[in-house]
Protein backbone atom coordinates (compact mmCIF):
# COMPACT_ATOMS: atom_id res chain seq x y z
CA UNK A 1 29.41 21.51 19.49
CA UNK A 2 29.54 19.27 16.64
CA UNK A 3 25.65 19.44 15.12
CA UNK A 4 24.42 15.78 14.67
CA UNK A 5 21.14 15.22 13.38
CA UNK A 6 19.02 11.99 14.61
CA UNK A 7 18.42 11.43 11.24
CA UNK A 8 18.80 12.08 7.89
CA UNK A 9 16.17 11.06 5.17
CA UNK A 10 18.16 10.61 1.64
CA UNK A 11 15.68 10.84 -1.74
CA UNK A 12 12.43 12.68 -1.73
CA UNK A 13 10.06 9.93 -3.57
CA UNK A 14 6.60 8.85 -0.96
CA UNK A 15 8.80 6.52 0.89
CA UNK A 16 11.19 9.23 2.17
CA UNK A 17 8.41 11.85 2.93
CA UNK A 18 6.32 9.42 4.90
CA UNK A 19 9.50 8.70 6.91
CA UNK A 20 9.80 12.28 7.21
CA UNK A 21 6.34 13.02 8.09
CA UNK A 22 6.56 10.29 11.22
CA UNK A 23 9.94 11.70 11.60
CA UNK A 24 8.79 14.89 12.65
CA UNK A 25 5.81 14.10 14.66
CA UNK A 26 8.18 11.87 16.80
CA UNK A 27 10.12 15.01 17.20
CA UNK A 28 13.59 13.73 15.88
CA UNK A 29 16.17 16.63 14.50
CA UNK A 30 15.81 15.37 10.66
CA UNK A 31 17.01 16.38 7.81
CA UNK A 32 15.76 15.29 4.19
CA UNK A 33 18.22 15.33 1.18
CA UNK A 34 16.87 15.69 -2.21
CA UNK A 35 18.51 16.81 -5.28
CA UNK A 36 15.26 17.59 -7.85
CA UNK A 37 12.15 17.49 -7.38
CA UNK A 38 9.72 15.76 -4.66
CA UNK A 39 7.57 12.73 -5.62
CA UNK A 40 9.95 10.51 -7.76
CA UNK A 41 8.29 8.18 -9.90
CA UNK A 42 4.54 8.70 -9.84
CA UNK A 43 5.56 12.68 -11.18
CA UNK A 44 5.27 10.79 -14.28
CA UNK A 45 2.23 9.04 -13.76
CA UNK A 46 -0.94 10.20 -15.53
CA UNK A 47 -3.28 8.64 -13.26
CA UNK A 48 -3.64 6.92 -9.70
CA UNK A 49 -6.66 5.24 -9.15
CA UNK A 50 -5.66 2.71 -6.38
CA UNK A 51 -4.19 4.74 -3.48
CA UNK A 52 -6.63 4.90 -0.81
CA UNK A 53 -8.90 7.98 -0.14
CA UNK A 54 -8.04 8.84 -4.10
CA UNK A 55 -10.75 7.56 -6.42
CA UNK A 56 -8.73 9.13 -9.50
CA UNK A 57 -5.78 11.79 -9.14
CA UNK A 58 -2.74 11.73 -11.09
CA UNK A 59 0.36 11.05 -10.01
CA UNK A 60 1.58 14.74 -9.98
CA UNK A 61 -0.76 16.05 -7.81
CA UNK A 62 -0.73 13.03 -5.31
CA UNK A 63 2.83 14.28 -5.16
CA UNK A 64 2.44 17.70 -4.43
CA UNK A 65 -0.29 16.90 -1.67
CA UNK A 66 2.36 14.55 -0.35
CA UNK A 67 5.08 17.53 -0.80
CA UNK A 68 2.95 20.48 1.05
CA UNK A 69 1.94 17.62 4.09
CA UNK A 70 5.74 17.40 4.56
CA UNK A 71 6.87 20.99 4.36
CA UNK A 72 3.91 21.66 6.79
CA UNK A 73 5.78 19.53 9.45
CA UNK A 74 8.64 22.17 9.63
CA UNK A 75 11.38 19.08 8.28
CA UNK A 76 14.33 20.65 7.08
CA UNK A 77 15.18 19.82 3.78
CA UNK A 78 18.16 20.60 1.77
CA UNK A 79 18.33 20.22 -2.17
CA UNK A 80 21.65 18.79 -2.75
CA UNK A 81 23.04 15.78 -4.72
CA UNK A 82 24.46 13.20 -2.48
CA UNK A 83 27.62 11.59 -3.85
CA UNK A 84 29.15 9.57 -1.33
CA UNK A 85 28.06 7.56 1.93
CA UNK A 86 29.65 6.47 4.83
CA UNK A 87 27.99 4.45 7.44
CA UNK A 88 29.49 1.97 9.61
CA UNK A 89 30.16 4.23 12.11
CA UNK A 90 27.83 5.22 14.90
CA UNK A 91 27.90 8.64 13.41
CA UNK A 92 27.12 8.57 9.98
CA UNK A 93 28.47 10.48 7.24
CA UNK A 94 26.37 12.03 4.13
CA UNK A 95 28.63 13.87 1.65
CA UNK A 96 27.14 16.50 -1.55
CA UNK A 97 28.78 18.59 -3.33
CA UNK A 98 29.33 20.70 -0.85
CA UNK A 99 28.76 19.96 2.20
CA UNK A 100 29.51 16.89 4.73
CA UNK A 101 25.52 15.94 7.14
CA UNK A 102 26.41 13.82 9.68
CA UNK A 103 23.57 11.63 11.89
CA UNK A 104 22.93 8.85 14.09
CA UNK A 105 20.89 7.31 11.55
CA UNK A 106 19.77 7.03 8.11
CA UNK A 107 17.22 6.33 5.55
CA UNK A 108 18.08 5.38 2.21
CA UNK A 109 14.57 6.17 -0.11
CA UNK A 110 16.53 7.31 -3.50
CA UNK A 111 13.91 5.21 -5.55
CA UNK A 112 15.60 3.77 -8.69
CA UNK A 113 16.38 4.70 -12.34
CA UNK A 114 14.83 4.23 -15.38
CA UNK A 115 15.74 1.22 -17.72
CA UNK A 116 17.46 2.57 -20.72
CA UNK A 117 16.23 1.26 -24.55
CA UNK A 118 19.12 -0.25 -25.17
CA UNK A 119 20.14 0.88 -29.14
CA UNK A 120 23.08 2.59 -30.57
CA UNK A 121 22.96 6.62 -30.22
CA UNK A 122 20.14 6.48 -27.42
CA UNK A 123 21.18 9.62 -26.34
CA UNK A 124 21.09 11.55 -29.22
CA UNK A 125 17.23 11.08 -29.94
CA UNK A 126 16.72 11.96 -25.99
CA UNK A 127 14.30 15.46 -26.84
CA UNK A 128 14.30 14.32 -30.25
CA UNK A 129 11.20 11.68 -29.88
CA UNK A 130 12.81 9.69 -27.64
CA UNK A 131 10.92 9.87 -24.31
CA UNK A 132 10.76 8.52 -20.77
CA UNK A 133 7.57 10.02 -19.87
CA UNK A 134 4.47 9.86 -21.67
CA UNK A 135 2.94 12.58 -19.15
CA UNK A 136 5.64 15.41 -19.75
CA UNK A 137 5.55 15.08 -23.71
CA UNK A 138 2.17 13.60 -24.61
CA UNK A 139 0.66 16.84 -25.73
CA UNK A 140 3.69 16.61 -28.23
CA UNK A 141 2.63 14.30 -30.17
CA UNK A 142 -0.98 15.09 -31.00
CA UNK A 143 -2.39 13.91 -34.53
CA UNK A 144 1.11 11.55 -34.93
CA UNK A 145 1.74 8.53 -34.69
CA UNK A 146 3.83 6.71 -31.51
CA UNK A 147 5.52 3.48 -30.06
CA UNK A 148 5.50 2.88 -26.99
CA UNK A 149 8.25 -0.01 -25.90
CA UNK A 150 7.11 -2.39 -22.49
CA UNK A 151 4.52 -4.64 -21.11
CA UNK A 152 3.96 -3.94 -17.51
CA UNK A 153 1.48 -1.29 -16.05
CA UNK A 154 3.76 1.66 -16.86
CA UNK A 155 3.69 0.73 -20.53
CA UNK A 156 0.04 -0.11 -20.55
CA UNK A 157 -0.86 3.32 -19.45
CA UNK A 158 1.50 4.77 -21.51
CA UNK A 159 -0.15 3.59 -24.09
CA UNK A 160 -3.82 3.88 -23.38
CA UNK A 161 -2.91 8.10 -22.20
CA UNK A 162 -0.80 8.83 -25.30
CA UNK A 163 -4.19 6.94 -27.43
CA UNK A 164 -6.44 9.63 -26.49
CA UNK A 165 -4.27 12.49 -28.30
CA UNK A 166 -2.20 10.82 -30.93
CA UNK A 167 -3.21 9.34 -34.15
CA UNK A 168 -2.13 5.44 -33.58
CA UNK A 169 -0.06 4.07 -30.74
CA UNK A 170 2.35 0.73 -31.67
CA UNK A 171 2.80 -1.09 -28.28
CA UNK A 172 6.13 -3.15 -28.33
CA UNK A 173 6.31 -5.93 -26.10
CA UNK A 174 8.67 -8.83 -25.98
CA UNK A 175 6.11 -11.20 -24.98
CA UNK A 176 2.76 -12.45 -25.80
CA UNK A 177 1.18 -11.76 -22.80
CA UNK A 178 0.95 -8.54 -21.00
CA UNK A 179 2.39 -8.13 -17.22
CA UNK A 180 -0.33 -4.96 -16.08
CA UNK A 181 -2.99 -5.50 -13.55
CA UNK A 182 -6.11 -7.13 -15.78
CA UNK A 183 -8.25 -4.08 -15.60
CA UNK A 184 -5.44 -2.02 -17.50
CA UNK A 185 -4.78 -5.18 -19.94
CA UNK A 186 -8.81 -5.43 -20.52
CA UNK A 187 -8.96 -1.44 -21.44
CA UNK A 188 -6.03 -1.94 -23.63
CA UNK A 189 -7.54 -4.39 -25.33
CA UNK A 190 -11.24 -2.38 -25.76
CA UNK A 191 -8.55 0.42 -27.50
CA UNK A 192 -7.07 -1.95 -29.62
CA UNK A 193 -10.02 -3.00 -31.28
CA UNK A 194 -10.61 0.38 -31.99
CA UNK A 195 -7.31 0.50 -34.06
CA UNK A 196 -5.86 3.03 -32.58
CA UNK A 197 -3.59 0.97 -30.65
CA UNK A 198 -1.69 -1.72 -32.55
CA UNK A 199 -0.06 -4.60 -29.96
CA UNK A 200 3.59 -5.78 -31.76
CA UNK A 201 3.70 -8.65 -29.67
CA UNK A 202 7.18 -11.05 -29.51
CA UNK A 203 9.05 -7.91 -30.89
CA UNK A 204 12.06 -6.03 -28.94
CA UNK A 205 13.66 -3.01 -30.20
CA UNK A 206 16.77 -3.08 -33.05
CA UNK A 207 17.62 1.04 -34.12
CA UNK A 208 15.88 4.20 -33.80
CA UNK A 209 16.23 5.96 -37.72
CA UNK A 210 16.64 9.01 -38.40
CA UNK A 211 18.56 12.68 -37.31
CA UNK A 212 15.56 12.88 -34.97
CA UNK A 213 12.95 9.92 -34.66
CA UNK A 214 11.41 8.82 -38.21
CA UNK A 215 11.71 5.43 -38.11
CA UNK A 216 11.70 2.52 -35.85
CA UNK A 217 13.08 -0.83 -36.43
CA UNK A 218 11.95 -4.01 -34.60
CA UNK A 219 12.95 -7.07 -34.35
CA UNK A 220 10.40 -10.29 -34.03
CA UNK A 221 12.07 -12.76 -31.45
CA UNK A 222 10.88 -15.88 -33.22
CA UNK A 223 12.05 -15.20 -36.66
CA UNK A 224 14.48 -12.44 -35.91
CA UNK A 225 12.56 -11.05 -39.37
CA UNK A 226 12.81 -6.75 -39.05
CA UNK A 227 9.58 -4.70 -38.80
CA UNK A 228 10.33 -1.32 -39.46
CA UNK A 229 7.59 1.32 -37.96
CA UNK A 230 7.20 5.14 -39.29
CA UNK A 231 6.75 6.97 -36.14
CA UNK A 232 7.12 10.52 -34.59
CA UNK A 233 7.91 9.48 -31.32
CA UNK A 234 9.27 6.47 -29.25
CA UNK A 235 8.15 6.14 -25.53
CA UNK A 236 10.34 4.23 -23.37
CA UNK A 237 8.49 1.88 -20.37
CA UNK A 238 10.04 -1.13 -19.21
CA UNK A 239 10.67 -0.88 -16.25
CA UNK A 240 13.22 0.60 -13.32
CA UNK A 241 16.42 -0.72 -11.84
CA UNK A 242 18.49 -0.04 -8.87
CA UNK A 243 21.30 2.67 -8.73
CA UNK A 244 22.64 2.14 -5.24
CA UNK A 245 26.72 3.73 -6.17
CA UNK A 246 26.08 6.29 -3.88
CA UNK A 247 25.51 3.88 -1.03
CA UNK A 248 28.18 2.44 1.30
CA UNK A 249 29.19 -0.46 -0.13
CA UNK A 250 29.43 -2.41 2.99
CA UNK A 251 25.16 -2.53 2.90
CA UNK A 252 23.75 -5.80 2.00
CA UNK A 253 22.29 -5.68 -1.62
CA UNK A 254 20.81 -8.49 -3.37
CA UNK A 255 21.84 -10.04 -7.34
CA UNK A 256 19.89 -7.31 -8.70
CA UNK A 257 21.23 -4.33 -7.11
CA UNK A 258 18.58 -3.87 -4.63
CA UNK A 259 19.17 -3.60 -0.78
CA UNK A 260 18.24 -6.09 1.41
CA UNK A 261 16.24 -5.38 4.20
CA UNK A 262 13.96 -6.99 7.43
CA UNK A 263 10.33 -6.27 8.23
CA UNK A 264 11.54 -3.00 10.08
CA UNK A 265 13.88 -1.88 7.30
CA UNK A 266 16.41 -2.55 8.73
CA UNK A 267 20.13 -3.30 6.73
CA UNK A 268 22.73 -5.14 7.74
CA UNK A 269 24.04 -2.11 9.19
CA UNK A 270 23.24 -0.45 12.75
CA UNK A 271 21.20 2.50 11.89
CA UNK A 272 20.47 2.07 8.55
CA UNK A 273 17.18 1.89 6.49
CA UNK A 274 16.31 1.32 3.39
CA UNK A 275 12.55 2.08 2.00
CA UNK A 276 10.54 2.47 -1.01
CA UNK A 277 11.33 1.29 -4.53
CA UNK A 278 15.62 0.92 -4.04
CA UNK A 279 14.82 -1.91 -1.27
CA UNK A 280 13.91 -5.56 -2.36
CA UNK A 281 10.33 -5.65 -1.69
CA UNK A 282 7.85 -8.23 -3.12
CA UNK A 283 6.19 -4.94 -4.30
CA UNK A 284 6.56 -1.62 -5.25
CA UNK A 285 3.42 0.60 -5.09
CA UNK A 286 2.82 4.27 -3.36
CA UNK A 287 0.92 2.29 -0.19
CA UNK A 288 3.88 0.08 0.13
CA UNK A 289 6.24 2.45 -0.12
CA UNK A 290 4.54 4.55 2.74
CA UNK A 291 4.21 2.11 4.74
CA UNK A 292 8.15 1.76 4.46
CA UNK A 293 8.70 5.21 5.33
CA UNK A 294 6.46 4.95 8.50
CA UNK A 295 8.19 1.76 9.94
CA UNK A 296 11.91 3.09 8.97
CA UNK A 297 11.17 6.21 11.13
CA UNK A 298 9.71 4.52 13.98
CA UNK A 299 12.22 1.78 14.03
CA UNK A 300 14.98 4.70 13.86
CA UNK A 301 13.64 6.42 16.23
CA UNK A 302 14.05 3.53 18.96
CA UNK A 303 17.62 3.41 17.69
CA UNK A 304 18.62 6.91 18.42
CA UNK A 305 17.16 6.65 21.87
CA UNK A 306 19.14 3.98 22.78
CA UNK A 307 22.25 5.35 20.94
CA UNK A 308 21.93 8.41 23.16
CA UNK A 309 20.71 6.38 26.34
CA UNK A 310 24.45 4.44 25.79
CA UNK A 311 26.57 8.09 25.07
CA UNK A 312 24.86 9.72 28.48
CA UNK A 313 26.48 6.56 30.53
CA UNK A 314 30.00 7.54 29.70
């Protein structure tokens, strides 16, 4: 007999393994698709200090608690890249590399992909002092001096974590005002008067100098006058965007790439979810995200009944 999951879980970010989590305990047959490593985003996140029942932690180890809850549920999990989707059908198809999973339903949680600097030759500075996370390489950079490019939270903290081991810290932001939650932007600002952050405010980035990172050059938005900033290291923060080519393209997404969903997840398509960061949500936090992966797999769950309920008639 053909072996048909209930459903499959695609992404391993907190969205997908609380769907996974509530999968289990409902007792579906699930399987969870993930090609790296478990906890998506907030693996780069120094520190947490919002999710509930977590005064402090950082984003690692909120992660790997997150990680060992869902292995300890017995889920079956296979680390694979998925390249191609096909769901319209009842059955649904998920192809990797190398193999073809096939389900009643499933739940899209592959979280997004970081916004790229935009200058000639990015990738050649990539491991060269060109970064995307300030917690993997911080320790890197100790005694020099960085820029870190942004002006949301991610940037903010960035900023204020790479501050506490490197000499000075130029924080490049294209406005004049700062998009982080106030307590960040009020804790930036008790740093910069300090001096060892230094705000380059109405500035966006021109050329990266150098075989590996030297130089910096900026450009002021007003005046379109060039800044140019000796630095050791450039830290990349502005932000995430959706990567849904993977994803049937009959599902619903909105002008920015991300897919639109109800209340209960729910696509345009029968059987299909969408949770966490890839989904257009009003917000994108590790609570919300949860929360996503807890109504996707409940919601799911009614749908497989019934899809089963309708096959046992015939």
């Amino acid at each position: 007999m053909e072996d048909i999951y209930d459903l499959i879980i695609l992404g391993g970010g907190p969205a997908s393994m609380s769907a996974g989590i509530y999968a289990m305990q409902t007792k579906q047959k699930t399987l969870l698709i993930e090609k790296e490593a478990f906890g998506g985003q907030i693996t780069t996140t120094s520190s947490v200090s919002n999710y509930l029942g977590f005064e402090k932690i950082s984003g690692r180890e909120l992660a790997q608690k997150m990680h060992e809850h869902l292995v300890s549920t017995g889920i079956e999990i296979a680390y694979e890249e998925v390249v191609k989707t096909e769901l319209e059908s009842t059955i649904k198809k998920v192809h990797t590399h190398n193999n073809c999973y096939k389900a009643y339903a499933v739940i899209i949680g592959i979280g997004t992909q970081v916004r790229r600097l935009g200058v000639d030759n990015e990738n050649k500075y990539l491991g060269h002092g060109l970064s995307y996370s300030s917690l993997n390489d911080r320790d890197k950079f100790e005694g020099k001096t960085v820029a870190v490019v942004g002006g949301g939270n991610s940037a903010i903290e960035d900023a204020i974590y790479l501050s506490e081991k490197a000499q000075k810290v130029y924080l490049i932001h294209r406005r004049m005002e700062f998009r982080g939650d106030s307590k960040l932007v009020e804790e930036l600002y008790s740093i910069v008067n300090t001096g060892k952050i230094e705000l380059c405010l109405e500035y966006k980035p021109k050329a990266i100098v150098g075989e590996v990172v030297t130089q910096f050059e900026i450009t002021h938005i007003p005046t379109d006058q060039t800044r140019t900033l000796d630095v050791d290291g450039i830290f990349v923060a502005i932000g995430r965007g959706a990567n849904t080519d993977i994803i049937d393209e009959k599902i619903v997404r909105d002008a920015s790439g991300y897919i639109v969903t109800n209340e209960k997840m729910e696509t345009n398509m029968p059987g299909v979810y969408c949770v966490g960061d890839i989904r257009n949500t009003p917000l994108r936090q590790i609570v919300t995200a949860t929360s996503d992966g807890a109504i996707a797999a409940i919601t799911a769950l009614s749908y497989v009944k019934n899809i089963k309920l309708e096959e046992n008639k015939k």
